[in-house]
N, C-alpha and C. Protein backbone atom coordinates (compact mmCIF):
# COMPACT_ATOMS: atom_id res chain seq x y z
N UNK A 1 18.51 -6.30 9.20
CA UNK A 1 18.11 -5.03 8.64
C UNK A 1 17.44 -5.27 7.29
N UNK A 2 15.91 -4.71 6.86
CA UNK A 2 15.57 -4.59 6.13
C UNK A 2 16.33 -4.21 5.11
N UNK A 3 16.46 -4.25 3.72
CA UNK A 3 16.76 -3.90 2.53
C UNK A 3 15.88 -2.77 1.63
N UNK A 4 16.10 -2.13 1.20
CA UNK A 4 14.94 -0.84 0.79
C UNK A 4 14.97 -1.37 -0.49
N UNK A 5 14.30 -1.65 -1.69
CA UNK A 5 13.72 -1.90 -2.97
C UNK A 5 13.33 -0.25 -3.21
N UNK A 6 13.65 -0.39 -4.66
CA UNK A 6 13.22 0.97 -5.51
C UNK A 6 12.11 0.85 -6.44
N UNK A 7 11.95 1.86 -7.42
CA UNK A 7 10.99 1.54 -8.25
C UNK A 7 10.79 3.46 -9.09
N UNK A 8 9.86 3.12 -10.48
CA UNK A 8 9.52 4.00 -10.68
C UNK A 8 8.38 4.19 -11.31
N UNK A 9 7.94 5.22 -12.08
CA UNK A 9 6.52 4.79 -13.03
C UNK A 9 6.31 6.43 -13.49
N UNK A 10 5.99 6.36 -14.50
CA UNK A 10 5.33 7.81 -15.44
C UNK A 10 4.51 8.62 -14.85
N UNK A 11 4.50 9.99 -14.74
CA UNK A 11 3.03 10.58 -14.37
C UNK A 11 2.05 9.75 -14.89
N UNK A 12 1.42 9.42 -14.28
CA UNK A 12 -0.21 8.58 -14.36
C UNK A 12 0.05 7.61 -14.66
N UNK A 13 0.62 7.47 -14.13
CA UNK A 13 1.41 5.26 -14.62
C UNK A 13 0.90 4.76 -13.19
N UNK A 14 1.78 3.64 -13.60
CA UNK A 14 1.98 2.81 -12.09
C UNK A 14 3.40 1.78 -12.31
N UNK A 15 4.31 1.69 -11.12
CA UNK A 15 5.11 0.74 -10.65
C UNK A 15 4.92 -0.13 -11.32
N UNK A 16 5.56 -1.02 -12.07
CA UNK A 16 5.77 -2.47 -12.45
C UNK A 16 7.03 -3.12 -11.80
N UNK A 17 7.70 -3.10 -11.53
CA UNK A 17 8.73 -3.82 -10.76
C UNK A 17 9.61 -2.95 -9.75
N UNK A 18 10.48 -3.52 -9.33
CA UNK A 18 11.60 -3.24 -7.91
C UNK A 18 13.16 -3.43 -8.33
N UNK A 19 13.79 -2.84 -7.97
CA UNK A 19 15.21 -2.60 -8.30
C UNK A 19 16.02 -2.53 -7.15
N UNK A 20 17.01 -2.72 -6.81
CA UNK A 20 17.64 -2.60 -5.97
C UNK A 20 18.53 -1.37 -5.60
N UNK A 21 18.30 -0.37 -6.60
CA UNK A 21 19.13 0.70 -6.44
C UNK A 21 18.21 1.82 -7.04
N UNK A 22 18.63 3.14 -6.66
CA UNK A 22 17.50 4.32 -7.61
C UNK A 22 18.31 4.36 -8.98
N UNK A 23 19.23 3.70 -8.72
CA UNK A 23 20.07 3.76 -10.60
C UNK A 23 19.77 2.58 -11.38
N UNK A 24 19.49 1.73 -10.29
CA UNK A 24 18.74 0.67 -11.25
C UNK A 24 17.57 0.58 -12.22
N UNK A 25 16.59 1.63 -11.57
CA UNK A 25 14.94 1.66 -11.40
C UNK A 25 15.42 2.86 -12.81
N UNK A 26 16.41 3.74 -12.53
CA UNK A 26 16.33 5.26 -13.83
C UNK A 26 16.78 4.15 -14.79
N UNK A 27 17.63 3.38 -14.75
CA UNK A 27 18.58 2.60 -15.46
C UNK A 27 17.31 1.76 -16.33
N UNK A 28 17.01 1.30 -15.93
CA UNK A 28 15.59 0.74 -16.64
C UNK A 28 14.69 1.53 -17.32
N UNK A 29 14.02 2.45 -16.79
CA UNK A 29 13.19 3.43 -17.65
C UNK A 29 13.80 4.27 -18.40
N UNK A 30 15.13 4.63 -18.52
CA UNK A 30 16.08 5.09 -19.66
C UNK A 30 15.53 4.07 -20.68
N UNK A 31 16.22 2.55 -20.20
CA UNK A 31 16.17 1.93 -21.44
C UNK A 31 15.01 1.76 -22.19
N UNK A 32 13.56 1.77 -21.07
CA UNK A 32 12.60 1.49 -21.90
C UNK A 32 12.38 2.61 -22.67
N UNK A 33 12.75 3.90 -22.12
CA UNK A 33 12.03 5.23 -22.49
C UNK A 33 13.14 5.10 -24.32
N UNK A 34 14.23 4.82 -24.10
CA UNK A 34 15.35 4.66 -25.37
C UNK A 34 14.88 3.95 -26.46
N UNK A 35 14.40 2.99 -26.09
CA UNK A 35 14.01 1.51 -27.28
C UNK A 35 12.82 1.01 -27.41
N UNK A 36 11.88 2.48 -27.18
CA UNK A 36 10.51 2.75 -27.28
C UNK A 36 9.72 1.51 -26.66
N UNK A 37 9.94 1.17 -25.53
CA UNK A 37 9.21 -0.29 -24.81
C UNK A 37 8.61 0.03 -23.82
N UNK A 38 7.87 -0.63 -23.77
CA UNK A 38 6.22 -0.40 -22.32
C UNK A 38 7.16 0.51 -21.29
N UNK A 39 6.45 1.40 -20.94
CA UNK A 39 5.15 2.46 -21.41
C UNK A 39 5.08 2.91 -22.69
N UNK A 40 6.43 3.29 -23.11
CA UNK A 40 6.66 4.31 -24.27
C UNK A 40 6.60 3.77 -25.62
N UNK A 41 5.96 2.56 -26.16
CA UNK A 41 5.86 2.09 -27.60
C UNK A 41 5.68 3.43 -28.24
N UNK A 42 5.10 4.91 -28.29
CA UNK A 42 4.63 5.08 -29.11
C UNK A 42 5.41 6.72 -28.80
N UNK A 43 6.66 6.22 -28.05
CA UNK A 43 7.59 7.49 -28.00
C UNK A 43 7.08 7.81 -26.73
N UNK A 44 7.19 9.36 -26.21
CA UNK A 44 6.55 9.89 -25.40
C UNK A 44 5.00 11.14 -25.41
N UNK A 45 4.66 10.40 -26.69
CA UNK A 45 3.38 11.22 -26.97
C UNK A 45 2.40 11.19 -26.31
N UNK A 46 1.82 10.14 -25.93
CA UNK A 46 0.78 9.99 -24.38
C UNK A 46 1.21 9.52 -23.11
N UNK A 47 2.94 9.21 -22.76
CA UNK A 47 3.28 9.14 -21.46
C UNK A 47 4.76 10.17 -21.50
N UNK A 48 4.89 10.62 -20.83
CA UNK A 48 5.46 11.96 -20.25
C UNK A 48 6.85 10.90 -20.23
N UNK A 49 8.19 11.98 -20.35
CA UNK A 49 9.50 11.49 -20.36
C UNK A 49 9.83 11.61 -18.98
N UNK A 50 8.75 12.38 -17.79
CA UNK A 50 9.11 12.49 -16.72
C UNK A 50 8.61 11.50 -15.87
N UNK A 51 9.83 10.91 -14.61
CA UNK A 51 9.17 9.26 -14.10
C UNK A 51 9.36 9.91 -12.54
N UNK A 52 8.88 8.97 -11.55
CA UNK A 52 8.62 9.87 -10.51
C UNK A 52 9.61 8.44 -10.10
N UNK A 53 10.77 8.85 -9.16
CA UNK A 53 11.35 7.35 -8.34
C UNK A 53 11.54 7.94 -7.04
N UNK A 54 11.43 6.23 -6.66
CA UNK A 54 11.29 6.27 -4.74
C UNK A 54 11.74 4.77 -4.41
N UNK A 55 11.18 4.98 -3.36
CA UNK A 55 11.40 3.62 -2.51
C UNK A 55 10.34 2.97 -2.54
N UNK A 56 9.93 1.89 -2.51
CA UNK A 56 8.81 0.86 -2.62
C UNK A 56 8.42 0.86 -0.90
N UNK A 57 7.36 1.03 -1.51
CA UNK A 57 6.60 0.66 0.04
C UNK A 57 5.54 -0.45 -0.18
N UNK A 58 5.27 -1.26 1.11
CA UNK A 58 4.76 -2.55 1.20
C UNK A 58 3.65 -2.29 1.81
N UNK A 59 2.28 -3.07 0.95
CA UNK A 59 1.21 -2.65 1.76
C UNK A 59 0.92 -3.96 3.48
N UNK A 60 0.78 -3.45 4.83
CA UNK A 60 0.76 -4.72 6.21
C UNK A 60 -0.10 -4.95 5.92
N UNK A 61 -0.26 -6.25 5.83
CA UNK A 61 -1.77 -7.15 6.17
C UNK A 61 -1.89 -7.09 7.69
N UNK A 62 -0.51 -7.37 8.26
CA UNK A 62 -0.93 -7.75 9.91
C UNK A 62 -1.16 -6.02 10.64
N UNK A 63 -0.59 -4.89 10.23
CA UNK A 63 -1.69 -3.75 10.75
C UNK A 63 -2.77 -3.24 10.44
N UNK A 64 -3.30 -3.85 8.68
CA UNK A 64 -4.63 -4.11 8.49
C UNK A 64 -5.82 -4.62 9.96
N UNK A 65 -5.21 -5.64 9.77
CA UNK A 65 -6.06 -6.53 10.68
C UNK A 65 -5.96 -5.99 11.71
N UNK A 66 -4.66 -5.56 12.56
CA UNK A 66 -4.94 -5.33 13.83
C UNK A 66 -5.93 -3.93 13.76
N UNK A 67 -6.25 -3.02 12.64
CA UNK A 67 -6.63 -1.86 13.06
C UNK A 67 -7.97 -1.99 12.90
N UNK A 68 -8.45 -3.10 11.82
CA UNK A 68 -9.94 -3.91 12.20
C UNK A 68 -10.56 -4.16 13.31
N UNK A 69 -9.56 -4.96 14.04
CA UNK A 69 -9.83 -5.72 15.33
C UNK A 69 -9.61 -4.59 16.02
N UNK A 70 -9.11 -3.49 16.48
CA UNK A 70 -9.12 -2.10 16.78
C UNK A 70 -10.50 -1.67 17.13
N UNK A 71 -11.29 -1.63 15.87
CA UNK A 71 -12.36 -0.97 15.43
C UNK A 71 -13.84 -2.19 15.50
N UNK A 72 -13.30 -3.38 15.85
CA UNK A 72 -14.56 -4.58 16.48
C UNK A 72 -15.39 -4.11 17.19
N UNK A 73 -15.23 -3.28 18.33
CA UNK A 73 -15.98 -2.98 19.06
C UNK A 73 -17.36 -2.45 18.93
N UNK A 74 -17.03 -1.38 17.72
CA UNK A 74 -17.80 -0.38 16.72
C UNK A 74 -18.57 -1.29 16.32
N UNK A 75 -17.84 -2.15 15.60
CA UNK A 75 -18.58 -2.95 14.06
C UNK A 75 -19.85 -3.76 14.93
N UNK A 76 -19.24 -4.19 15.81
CA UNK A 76 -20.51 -5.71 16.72
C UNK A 76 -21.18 -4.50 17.65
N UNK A 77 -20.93 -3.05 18.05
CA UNK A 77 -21.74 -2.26 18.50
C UNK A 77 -22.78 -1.39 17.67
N UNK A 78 -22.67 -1.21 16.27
CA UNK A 78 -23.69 -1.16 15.95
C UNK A 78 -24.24 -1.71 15.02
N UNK A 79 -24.09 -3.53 14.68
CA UNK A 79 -25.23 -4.70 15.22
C UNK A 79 -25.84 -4.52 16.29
N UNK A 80 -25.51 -4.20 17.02
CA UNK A 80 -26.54 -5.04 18.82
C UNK A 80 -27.24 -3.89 18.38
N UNK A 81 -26.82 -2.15 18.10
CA UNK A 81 -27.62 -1.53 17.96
C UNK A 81 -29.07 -1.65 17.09
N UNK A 82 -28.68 -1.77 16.37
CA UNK A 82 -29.66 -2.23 15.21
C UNK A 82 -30.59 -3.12 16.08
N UNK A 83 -29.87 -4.71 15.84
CA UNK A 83 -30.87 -5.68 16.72
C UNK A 83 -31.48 -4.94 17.64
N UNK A 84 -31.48 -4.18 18.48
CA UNK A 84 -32.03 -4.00 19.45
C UNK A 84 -33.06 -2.76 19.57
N UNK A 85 -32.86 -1.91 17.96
CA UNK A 85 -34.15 -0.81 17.81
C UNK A 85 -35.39 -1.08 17.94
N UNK A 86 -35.82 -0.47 18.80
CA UNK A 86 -37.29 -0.25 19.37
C UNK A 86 -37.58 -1.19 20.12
N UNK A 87 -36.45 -1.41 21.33
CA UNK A 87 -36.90 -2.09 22.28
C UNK A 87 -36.29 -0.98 23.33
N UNK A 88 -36.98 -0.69 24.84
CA UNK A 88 -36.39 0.22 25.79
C UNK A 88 -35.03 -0.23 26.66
N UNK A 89 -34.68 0.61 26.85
CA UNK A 89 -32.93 0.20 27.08
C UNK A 89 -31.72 0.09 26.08
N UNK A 90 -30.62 0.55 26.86
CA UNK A 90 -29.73 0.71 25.85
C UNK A 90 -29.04 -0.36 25.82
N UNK A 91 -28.84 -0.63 24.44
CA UNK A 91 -27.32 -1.69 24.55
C UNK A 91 -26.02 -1.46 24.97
N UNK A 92 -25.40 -2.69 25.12
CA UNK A 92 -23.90 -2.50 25.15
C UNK A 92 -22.93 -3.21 24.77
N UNK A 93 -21.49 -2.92 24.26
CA UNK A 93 -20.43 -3.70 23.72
C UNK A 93 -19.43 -2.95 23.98
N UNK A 94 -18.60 -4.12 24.65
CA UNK A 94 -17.38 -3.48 25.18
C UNK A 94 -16.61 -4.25 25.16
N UNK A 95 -14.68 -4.08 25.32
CA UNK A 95 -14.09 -5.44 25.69
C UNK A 95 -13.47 -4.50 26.43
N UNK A 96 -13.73 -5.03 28.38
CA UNK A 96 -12.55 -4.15 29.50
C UNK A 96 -11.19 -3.83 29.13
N UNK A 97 -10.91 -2.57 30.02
CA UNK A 97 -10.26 -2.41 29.57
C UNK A 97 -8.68 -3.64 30.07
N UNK A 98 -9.12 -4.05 30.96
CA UNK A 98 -7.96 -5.38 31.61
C UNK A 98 -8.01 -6.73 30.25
N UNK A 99 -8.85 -6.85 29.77
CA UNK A 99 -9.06 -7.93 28.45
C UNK A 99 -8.62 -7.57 26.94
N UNK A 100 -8.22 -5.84 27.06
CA UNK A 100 -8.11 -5.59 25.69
C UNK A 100 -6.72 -5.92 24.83
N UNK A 101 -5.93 -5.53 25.40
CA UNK A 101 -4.40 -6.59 25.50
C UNK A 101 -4.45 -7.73 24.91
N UNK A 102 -5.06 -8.32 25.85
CA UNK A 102 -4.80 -9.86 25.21
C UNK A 102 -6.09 -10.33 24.14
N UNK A 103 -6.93 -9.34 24.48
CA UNK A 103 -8.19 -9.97 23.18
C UNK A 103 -7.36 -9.59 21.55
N UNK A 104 -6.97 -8.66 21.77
CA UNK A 104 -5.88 -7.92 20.41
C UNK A 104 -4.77 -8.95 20.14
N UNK A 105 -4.32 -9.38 21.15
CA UNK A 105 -3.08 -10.06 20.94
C UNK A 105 -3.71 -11.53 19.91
N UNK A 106 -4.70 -12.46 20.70
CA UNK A 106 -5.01 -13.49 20.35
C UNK A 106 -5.69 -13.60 19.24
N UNK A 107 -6.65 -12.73 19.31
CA UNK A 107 -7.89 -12.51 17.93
C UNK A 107 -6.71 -12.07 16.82
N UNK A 108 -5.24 -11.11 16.86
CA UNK A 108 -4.45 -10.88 15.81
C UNK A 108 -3.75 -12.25 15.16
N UNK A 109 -3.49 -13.25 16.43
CA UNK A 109 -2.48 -14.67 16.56
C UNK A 109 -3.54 -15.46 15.37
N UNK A 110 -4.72 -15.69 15.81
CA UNK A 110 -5.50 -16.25 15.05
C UNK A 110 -5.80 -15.85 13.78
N UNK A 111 -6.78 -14.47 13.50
CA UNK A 111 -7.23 -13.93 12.61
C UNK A 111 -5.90 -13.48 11.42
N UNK A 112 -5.01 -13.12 11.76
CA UNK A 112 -4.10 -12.52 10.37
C UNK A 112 -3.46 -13.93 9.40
N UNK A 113 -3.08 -14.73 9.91
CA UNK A 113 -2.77 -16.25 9.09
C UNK A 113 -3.96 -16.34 8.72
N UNK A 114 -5.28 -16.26 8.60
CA UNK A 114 -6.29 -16.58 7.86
C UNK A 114 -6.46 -15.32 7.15
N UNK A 115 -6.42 -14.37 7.61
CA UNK A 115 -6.86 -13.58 5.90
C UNK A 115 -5.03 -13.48 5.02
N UNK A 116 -3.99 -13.50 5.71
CA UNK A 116 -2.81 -13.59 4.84
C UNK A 116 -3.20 -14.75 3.76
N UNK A 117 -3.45 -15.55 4.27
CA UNK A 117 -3.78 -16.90 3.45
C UNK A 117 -4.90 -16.72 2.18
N UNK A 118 -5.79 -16.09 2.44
CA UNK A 118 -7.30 -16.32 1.90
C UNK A 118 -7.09 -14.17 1.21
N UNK A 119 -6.65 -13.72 1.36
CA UNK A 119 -7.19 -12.24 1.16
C UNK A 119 -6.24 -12.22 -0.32
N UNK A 120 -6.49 -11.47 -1.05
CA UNK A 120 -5.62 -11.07 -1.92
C UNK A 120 -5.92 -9.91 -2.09
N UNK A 121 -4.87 -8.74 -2.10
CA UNK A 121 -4.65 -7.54 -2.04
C UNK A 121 -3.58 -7.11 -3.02
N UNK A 122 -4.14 -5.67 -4.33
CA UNK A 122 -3.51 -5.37 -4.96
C UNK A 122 -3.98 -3.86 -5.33
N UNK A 123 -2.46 -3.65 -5.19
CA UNK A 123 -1.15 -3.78 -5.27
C UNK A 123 -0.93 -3.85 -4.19
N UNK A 124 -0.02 -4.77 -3.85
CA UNK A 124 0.54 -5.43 -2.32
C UNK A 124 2.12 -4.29 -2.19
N UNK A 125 2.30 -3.16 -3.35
CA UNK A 125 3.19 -2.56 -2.82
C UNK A 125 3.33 -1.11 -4.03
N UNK A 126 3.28 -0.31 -3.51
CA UNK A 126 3.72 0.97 -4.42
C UNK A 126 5.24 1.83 -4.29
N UNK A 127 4.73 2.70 -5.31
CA UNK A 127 6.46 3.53 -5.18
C UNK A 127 6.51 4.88 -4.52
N UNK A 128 6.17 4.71 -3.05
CA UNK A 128 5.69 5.69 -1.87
C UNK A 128 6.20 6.74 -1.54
N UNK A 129 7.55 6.42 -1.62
CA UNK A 129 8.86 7.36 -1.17
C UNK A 129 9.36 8.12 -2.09
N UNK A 130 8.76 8.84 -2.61
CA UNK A 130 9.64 9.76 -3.73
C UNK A 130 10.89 10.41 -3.30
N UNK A 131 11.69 10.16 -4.11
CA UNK A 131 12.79 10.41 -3.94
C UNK A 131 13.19 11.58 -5.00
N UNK A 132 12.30 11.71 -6.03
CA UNK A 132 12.08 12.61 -6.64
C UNK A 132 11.88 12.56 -8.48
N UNK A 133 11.91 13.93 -9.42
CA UNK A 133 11.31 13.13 -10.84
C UNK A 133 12.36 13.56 -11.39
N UNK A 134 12.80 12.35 -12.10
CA UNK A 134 13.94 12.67 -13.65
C UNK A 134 13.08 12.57 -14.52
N UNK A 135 13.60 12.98 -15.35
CA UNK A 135 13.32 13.34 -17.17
C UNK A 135 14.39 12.89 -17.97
N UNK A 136 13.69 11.40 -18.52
CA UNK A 136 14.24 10.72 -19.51
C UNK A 136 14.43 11.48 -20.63
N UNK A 137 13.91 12.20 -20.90
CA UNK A 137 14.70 13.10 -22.36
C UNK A 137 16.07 13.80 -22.41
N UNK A 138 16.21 14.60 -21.17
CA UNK A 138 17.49 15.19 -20.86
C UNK A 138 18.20 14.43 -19.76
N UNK A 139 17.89 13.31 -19.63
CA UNK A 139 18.91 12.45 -18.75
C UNK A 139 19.32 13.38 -17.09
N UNK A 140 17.87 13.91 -16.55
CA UNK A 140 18.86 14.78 -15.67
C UNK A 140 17.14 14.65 -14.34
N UNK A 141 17.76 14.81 -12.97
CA UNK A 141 16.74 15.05 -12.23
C UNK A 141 16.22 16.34 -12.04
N UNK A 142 14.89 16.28 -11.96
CA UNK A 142 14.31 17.60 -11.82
C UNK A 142 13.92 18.06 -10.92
N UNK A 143 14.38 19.77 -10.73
CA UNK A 143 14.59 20.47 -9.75
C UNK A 143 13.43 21.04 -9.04
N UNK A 144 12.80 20.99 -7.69
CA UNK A 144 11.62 20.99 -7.76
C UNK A 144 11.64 22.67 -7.15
């Protein structure tokens, strides 16, 4: 069983780390919001005492890819299109439908270890799941 990671971040912020608990993640931005430290060096005059917490969500590389390879058909169908303007007759690109199974399966086997390897993607994870916003000033969650 997966493990759920937390997290939080300011109106108009962003996530910097993962916690293991939603008391961990308040537990932290208390302290920073307390001892005036990133975000809040300068108090809460340009970042809000209100933090939004959730659950961390992970961005898939491997349903990336598969929803690429999904959408191949398109991409190499209109190439041929192109290549083939202003000549009579239509093109075509297809993969049957008895081949599509396993063209997905193999082209995924192959293709995702090479862009996992080679791609870099960021932020590889945000704080998706709101769970909802406290307000570091009055130590209390807010009621929506």
């Amino acid at each position: 069983m997966e493990k759920k990671e937390y997290s939080w971040y300011p109106d108009g912020g962003y996530c910097e780390e993962t916690y293991k608990s939603l008391e961990d993640a308040i537990s932290d931005a208390q302290k920073r919001f307390d001892n005036m430290e990133s975000p809040y060096e300068d108090g809460d005059k340009y970042v809000s005492s209100l933090i939004n917490v959730g659950e961390v969500q992970y961005f898939d590389v491997k349903k990336a890819v598969i929803n690429f390879l999904e959408s191949i058909e398109d991409n190499i169908g209109d190439e041929l299109s192109s290549f083939c303007s202003g000549i009579d007759g239509e093109a075509e690109c297809y993969i049957s439908s008895k081949d599509r199974k396993a063209f997905l399966s193999k082209a995924t086997e192959v293709l995702y270890p090479i862009v996992k390897k080679h791609f870099y993607t960021a932020p590889d994870w945000i704080c998706g799941c709101e769970a909802g916003q406290y307000d570091l000033k009055s130590r209390c969650w807010v009621e929506k």
